[in-house]
N, C-alpha and C. Protein backbone atom coordinates (compact mmCIF):
# COMPACT_ATOMS: atom_id res chain seq x y z
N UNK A 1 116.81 98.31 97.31
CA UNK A 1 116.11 97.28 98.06
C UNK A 1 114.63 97.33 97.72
N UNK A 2 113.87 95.81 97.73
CA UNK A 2 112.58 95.85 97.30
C UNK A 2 111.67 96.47 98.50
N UNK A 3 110.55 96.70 98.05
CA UNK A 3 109.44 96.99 99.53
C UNK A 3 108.55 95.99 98.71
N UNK A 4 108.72 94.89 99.91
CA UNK A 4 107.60 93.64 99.04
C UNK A 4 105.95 93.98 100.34
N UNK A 5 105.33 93.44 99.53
CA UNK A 5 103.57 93.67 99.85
C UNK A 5 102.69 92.37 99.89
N UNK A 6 101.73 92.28 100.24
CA UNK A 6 100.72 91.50 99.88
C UNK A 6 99.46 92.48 99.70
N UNK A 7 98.54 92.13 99.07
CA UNK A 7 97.07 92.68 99.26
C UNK A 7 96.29 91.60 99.02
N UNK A 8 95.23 91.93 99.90
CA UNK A 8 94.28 91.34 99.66
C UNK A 8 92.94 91.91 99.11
N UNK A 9 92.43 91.69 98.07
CA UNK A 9 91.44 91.55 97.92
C UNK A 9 89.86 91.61 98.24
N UNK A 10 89.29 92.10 98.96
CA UNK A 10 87.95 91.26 99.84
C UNK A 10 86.62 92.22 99.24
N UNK A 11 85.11 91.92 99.75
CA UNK A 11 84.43 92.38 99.36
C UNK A 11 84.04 93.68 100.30
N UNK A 12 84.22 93.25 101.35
CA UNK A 12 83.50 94.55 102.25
C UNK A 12 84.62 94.52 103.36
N UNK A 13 84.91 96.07 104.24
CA UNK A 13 85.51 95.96 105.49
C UNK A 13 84.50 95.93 106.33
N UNK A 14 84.66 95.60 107.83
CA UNK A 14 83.74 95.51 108.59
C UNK A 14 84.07 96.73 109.44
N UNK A 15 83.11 97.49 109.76
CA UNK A 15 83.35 98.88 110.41
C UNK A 15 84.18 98.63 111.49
N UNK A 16 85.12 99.53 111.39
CA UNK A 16 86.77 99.63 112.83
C UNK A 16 87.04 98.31 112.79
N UNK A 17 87.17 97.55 111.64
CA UNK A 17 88.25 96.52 111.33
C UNK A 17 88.19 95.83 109.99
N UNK A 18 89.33 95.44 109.52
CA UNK A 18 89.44 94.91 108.51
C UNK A 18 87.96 93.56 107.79
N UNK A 19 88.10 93.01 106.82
CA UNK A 19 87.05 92.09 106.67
C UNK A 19 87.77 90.81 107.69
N UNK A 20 87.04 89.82 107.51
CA UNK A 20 87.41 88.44 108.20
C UNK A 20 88.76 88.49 107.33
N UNK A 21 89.83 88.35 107.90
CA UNK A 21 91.09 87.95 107.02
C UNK A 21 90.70 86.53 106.00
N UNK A 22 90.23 85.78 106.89
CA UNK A 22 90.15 83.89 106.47
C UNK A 22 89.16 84.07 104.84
N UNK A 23 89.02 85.26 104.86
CA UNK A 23 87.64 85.23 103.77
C UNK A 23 88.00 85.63 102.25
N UNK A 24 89.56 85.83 101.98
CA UNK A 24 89.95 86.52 100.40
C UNK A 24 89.35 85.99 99.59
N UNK A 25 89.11 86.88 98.82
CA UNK A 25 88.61 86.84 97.23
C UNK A 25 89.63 86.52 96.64
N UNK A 26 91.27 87.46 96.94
CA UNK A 26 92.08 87.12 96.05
C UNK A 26 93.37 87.88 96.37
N UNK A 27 94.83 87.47 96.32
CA UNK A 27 95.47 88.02 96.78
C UNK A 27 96.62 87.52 95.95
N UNK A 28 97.67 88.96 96.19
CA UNK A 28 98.32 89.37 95.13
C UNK A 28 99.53 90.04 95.70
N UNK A 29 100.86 89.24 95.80
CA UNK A 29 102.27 89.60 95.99
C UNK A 29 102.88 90.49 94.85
N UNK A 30 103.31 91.50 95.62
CA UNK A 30 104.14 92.41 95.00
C UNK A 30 105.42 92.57 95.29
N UNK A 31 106.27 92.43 94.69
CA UNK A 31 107.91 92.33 95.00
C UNK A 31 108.73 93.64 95.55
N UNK A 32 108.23 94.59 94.18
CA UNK A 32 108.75 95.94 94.66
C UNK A 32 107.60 97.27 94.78
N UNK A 33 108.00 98.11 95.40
CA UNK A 33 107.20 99.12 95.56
C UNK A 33 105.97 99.13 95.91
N UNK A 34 106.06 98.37 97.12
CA UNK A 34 104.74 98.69 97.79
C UNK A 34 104.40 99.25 98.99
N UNK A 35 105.42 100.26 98.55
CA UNK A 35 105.00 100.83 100.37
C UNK A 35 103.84 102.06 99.81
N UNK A 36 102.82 102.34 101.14
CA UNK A 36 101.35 103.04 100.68
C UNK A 36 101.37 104.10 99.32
N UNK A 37 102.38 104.93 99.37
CA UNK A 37 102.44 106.01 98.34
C UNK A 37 102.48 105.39 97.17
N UNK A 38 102.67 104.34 96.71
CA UNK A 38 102.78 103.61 95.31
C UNK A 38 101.58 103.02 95.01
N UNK A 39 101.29 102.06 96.12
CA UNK A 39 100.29 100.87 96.25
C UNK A 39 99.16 101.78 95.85
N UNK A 40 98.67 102.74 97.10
CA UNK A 40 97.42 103.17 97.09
C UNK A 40 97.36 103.88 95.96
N UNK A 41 98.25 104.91 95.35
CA UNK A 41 98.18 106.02 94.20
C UNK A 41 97.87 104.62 92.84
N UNK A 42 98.49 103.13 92.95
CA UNK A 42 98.28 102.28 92.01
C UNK A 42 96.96 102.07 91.98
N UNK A 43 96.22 101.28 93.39
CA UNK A 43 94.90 101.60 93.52
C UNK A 43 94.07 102.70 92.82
N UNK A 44 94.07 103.69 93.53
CA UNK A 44 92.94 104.60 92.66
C UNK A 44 93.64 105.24 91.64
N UNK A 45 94.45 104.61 90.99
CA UNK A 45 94.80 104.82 89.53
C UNK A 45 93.65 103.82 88.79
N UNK A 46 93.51 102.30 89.08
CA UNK A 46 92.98 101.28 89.22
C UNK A 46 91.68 101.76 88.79
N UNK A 47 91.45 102.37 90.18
CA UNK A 47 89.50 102.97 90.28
C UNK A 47 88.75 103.57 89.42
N UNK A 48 89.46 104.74 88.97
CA UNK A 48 89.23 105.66 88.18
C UNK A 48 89.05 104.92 86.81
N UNK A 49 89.87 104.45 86.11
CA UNK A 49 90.09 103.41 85.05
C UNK A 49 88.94 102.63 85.08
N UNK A 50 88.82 101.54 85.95
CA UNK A 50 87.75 100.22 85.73
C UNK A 50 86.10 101.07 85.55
N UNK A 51 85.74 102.25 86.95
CA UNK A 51 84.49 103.29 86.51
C UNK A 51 84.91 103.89 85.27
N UNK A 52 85.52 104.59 84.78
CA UNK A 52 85.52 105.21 83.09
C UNK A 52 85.09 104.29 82.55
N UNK A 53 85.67 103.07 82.39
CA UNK A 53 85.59 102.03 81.06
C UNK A 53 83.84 101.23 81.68
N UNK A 54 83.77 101.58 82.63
CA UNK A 54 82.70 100.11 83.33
C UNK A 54 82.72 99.04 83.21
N UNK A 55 83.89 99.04 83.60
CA UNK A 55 84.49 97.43 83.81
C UNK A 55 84.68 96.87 85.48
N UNK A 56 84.29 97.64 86.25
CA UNK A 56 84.44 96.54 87.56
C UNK A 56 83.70 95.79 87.63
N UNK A 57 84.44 94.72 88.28
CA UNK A 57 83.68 93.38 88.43
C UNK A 57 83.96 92.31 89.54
N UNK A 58 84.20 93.48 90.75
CA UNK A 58 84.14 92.71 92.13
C UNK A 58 85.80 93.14 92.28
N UNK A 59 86.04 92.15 93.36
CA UNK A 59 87.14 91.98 93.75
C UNK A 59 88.36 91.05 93.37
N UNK A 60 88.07 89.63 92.49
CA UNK A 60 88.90 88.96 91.88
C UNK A 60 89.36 89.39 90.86
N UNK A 61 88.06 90.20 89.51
CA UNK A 61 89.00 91.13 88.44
C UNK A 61 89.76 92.28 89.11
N UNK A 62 89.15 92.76 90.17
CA UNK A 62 90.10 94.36 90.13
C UNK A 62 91.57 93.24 90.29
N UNK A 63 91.93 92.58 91.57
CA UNK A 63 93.49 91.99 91.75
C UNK A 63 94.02 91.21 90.56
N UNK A 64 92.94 90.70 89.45
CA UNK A 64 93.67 90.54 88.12
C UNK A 64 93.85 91.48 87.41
N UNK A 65 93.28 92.20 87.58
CA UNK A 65 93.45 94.02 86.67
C UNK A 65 94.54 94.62 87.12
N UNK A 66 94.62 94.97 88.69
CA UNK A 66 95.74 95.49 89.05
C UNK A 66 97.23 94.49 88.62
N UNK A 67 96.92 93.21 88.61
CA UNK A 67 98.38 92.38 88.16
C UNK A 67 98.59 93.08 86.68
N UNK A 68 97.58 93.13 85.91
CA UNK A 68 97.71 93.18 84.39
C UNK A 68 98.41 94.71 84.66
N UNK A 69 98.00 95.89 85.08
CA UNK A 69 98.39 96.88 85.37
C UNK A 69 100.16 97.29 85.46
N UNK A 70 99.94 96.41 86.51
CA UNK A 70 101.42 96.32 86.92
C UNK A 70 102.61 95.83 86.02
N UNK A 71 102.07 94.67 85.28
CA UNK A 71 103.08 94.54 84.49
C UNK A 71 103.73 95.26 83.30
N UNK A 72 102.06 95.92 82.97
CA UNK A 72 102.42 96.40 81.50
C UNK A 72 103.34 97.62 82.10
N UNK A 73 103.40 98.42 83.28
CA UNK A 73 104.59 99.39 83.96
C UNK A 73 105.86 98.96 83.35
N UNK A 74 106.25 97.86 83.59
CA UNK A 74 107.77 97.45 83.69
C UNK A 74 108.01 97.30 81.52
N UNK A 75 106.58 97.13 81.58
CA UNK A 75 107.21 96.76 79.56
C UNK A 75 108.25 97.68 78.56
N UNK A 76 107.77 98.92 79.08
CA UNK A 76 107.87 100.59 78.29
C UNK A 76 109.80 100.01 78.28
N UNK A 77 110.18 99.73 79.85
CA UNK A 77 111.96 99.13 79.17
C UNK A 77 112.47 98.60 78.79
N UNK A 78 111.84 97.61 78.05
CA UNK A 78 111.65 96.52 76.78
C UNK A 78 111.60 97.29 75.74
N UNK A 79 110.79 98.34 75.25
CA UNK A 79 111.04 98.73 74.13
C UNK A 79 111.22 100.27 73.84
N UNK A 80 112.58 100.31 75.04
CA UNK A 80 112.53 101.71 74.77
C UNK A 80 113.45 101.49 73.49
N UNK A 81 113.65 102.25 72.54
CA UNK A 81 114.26 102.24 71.30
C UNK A 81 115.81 102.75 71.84
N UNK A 82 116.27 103.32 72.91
CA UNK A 82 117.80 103.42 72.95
C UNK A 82 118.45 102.10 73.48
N UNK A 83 117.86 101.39 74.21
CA UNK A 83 118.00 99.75 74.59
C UNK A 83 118.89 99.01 73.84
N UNK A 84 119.62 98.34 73.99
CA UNK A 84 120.50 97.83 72.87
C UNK A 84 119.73 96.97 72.42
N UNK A 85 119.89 96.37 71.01
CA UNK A 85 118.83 96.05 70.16
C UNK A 85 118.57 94.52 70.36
N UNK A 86 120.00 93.63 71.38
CA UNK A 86 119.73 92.63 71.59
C UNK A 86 118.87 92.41 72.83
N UNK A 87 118.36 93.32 73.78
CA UNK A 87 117.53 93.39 74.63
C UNK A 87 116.64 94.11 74.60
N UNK A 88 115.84 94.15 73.80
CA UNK A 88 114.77 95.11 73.81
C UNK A 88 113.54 94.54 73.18
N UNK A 89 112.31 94.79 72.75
CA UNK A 89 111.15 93.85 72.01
C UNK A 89 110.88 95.21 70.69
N UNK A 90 110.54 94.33 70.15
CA UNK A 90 109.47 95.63 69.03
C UNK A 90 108.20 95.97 69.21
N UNK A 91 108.06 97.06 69.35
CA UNK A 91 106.92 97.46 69.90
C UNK A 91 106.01 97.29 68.76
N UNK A 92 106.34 97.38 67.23
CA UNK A 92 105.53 97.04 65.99
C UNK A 92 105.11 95.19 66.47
N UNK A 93 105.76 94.36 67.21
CA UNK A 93 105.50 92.99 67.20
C UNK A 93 104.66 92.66 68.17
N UNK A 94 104.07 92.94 69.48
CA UNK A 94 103.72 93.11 70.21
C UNK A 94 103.84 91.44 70.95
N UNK A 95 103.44 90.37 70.09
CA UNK A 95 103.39 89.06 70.25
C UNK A 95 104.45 88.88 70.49
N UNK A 96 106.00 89.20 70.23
CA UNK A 96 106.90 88.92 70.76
C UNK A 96 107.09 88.52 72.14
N UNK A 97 106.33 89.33 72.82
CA UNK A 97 106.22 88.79 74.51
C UNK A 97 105.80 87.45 74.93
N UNK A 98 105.16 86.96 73.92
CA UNK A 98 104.45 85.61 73.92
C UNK A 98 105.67 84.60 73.74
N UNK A 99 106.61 84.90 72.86
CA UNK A 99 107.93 83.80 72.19
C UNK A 99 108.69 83.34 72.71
N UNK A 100 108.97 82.30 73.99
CA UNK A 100 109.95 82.17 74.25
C UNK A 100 111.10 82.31 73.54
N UNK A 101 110.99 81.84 72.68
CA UNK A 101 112.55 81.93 71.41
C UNK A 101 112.82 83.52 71.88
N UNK A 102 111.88 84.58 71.76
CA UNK A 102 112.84 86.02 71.83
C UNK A 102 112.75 86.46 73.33
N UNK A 103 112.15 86.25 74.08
CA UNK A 103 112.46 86.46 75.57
C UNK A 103 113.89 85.68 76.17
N UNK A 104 114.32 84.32 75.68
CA UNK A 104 115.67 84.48 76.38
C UNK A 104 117.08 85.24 76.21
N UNK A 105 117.03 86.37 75.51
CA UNK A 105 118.00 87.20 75.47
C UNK A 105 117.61 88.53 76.46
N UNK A 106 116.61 88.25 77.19
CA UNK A 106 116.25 89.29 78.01
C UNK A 106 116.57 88.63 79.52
N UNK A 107 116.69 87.49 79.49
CA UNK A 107 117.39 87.14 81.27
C UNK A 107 115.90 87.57 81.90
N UNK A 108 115.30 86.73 82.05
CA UNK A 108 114.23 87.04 83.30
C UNK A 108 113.74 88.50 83.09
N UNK A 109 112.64 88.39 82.23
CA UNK A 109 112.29 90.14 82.38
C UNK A 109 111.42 90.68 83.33
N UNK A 110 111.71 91.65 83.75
CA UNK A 110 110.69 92.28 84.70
C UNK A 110 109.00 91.74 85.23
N UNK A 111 109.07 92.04 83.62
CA UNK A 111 107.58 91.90 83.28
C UNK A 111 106.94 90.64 83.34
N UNK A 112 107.54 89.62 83.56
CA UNK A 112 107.26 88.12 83.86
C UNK A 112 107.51 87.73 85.52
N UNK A 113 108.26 88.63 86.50
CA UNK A 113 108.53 88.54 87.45
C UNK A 113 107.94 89.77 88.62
N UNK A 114 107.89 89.35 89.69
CA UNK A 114 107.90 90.93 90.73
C UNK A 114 106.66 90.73 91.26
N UNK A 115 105.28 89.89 90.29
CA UNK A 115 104.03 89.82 91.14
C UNK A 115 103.49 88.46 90.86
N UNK A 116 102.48 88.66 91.86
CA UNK A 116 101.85 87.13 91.50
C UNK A 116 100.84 86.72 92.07
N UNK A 117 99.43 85.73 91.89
CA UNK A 117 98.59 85.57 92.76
C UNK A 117 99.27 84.47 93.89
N UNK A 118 98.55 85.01 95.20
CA UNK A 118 99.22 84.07 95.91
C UNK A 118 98.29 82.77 96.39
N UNK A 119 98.55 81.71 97.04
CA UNK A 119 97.96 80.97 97.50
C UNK A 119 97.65 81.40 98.81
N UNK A 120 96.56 81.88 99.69
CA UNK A 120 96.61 82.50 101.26
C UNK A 120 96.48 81.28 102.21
N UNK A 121 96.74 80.30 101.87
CA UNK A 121 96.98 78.90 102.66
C UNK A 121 98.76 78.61 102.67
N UNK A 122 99.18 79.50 101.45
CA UNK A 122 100.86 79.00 101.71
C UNK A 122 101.43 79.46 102.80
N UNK A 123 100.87 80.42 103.29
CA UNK A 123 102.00 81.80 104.56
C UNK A 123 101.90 82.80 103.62
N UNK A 124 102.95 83.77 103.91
CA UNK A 124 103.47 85.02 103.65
C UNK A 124 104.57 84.65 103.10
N UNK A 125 105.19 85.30 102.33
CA UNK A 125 106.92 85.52 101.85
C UNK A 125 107.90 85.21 103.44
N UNK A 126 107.36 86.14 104.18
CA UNK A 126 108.19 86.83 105.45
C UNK A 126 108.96 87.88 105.41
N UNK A 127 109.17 88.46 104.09
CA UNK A 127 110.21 89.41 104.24
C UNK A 127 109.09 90.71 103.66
N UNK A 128 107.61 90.88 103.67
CA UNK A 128 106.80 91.83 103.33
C UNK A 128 107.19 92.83 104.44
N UNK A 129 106.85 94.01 103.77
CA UNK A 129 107.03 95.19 104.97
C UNK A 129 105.04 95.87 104.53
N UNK A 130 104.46 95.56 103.93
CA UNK A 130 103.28 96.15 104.30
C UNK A 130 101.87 95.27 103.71
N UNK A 131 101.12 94.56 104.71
CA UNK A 131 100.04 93.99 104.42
C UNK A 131 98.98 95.17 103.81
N UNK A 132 97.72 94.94 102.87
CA UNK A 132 96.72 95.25 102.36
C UNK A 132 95.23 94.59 102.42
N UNK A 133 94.68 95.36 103.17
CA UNK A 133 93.47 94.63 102.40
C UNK A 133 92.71 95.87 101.35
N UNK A 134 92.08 95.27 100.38
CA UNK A 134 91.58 96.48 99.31
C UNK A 134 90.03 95.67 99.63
N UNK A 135 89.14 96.64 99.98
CA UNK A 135 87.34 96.30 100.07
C UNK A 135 86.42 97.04 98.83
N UNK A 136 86.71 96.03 97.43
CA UNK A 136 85.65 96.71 96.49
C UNK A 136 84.21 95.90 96.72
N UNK A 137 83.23 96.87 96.73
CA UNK A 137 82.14 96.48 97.15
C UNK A 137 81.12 96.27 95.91
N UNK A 138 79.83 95.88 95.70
CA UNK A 138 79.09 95.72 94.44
C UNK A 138 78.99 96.80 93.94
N UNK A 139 79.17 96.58 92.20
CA UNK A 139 78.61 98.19 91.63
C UNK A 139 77.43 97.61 90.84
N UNK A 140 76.55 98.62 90.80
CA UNK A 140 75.22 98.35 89.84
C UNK A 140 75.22 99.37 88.57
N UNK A 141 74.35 99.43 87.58
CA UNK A 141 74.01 100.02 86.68
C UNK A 141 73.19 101.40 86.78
N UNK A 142 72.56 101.17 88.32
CA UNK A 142 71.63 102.05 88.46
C UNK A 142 72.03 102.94 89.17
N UNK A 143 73.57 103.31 89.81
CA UNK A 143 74.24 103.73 90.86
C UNK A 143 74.32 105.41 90.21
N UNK A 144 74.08 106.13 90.54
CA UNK A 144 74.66 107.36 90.03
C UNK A 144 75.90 107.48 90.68
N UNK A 145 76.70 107.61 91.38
CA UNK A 145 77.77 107.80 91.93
C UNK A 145 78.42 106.01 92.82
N UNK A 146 79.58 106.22 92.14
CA UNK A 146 80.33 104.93 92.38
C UNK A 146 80.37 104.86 93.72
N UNK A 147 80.56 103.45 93.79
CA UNK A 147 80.68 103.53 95.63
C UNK A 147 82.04 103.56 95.80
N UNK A 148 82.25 103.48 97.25
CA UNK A 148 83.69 103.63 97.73
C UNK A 148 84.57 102.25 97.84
N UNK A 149 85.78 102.92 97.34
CA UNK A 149 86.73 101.06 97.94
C UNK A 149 87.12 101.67 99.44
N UNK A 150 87.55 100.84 100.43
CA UNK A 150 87.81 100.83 101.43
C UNK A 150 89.37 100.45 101.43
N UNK A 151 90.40 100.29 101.95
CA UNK A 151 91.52 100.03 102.80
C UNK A 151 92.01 100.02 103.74
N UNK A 152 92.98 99.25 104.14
CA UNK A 152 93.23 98.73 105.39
C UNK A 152 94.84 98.62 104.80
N UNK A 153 95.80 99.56 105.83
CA UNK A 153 97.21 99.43 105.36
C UNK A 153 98.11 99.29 106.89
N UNK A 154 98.35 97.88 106.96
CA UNK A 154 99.25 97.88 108.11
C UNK A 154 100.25 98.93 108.18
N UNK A 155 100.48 99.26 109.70
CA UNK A 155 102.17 99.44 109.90
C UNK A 155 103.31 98.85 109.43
N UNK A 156 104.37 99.34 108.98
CA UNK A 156 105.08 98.58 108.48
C UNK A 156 105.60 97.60 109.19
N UNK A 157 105.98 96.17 109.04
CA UNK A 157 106.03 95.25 109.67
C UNK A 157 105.33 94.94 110.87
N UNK A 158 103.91 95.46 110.65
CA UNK A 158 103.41 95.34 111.99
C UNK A 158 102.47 93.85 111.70
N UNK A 159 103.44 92.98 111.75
CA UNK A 159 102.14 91.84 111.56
C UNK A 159 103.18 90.26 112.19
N UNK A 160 102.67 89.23 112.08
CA UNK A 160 103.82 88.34 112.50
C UNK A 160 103.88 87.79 110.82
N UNK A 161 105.73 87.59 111.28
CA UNK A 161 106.71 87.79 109.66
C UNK A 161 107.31 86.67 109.71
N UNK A 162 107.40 85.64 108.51
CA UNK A 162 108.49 84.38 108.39
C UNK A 162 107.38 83.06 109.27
N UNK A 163 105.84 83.23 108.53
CA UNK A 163 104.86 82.84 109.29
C UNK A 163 104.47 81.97 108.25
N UNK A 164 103.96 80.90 108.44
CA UNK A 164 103.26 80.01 107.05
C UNK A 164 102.08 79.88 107.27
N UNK A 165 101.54 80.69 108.44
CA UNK A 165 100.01 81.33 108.51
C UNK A 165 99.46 82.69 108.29
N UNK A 166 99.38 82.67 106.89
CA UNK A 166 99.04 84.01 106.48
C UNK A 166 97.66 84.61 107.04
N UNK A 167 96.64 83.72 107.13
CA UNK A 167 95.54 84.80 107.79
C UNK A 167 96.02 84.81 109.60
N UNK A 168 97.02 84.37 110.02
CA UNK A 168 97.87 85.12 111.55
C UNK A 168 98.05 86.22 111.15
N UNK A 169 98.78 86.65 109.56
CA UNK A 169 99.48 87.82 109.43
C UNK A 169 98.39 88.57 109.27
N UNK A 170 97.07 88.53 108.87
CA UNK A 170 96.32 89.29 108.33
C UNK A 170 95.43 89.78 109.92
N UNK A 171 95.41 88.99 110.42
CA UNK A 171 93.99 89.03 111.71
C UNK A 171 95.13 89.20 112.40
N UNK A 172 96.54 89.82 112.94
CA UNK A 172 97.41 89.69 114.12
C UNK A 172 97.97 90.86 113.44
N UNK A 173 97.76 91.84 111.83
CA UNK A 173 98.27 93.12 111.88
C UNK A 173 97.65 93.82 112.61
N UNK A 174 98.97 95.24 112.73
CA UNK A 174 98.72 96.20 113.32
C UNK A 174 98.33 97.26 111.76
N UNK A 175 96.79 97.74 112.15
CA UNK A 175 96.50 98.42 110.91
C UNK A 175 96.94 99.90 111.54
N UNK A 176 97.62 100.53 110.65
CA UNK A 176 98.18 102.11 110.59
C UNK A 176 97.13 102.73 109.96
N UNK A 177 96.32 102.60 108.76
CA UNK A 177 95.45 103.30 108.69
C UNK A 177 94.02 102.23 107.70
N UNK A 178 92.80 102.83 107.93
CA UNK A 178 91.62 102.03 107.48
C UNK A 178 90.91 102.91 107.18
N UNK A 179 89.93 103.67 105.87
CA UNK A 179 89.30 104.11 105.63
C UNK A 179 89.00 104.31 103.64
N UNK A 180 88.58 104.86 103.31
CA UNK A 180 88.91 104.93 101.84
C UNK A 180 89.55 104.96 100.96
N UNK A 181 89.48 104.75 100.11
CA UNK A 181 90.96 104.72 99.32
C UNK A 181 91.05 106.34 99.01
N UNK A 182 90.37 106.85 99.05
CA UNK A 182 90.69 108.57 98.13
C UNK A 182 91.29 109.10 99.37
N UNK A 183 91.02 108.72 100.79
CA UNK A 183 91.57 109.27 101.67
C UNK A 183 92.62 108.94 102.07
N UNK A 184 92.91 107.36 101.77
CA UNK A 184 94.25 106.80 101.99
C UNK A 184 95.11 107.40 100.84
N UNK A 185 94.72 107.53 99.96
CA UNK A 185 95.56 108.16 99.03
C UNK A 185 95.92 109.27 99.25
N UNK A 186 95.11 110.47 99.54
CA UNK A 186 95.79 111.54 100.25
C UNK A 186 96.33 111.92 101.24
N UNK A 187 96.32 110.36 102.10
CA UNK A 187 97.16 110.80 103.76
C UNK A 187 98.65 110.49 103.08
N UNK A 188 98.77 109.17 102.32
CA UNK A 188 99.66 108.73 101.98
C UNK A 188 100.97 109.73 100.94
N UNK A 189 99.97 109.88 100.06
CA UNK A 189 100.65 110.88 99.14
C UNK A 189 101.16 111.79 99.21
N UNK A 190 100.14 113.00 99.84
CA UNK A 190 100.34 114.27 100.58
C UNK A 190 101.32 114.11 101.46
N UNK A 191 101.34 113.40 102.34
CA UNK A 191 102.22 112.87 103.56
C UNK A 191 104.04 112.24 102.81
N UNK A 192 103.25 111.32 102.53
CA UNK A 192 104.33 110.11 102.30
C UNK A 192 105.37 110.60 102.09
């Protein structure tokens, strides 16, 4: 069974509560595996990455970064080489992913499915078991030490579900935990 998600995106949390829900930068359905131990460990997998390279750039690239992230996960079973040879890609071709002509012997691949930006005016799915908000804040050049992302990880199903008012779901969760991501990551992880 999937653990489907939303996150959102935003620039700042507002101290002992989430940001304005109504206010995303950008938001991003996840089909499977998003309950905190995945999500958040995906997150500051995320973090670490965009500071090495110095590539953050707010909050709309990180939720396009994290999509790009995510997909390339599911590729590696596309070309694992024991795969039968009519389902699998060449990893020497790489453009193959681009071809429709060789993607329909793969039936809907992973890697084209499972996430997506959402519209936050459509609703929710309804069948999410854990809202997100992710708070990356400005980085500068002159920063010696990166700043912090923030999070906000509902209870599971703690929000109203099968709703076509998604900022209800966002401003009417019940948040389980709100504080950093390095710390959400270790309640989660350690815990989870």
């Amino acid at each position: 069974m999937s653990t489907r998600c939303q996150l959102r995106f935003v620039r700042t949390l507002e101290q002992g509560r989430t940001a304005d829900p109504t206010e995303p930068v950008a938001q991003v359905y996840t089909h499977s595996d998003g309950y905190p131990e995945s999500v958040l460990g995906r997150l500051h997998q995320l973090k670490q990455l965009l500071e090495a390279t110095r590539s953050v750039r707010g909050p709309a690239y990180a939720a396009a970064q994290y999509l790009f992230l995510e997909k390339l996960t599911t590729l590696p079973l596309y070309l694992d080489p024991n795969r039968d040879p009519n389902r699998r890609l060449d990893a020497a071709s790489p453009a193959d992913v681009c071809d429709p002509n060789r993607m329909q012997h793969l039936s809907q691949p992973l890697f084209l499915l499972g996430h997506g930006v959402e519209d936050p005016r459509a609703g929710i799915h309804g069948d999410e078991e854990y809202l997100y908000v992710v708070a990356i804040p400005e980085y500068s050049l002159e920063q010696s030490e990166p700043p912090t992302w923030e999070v906000a990880v509902s209870e599971p199903c703690g929000f109203p579900r099968w709703d076509t008012d998604t900022d209800a779901a966002f401003s009417e969760a019940t948040w389980g935990f709100e504080g950093s991501l390095s710390a959400g990551s270790r309640t989660f992880i350690t815990n989870g």
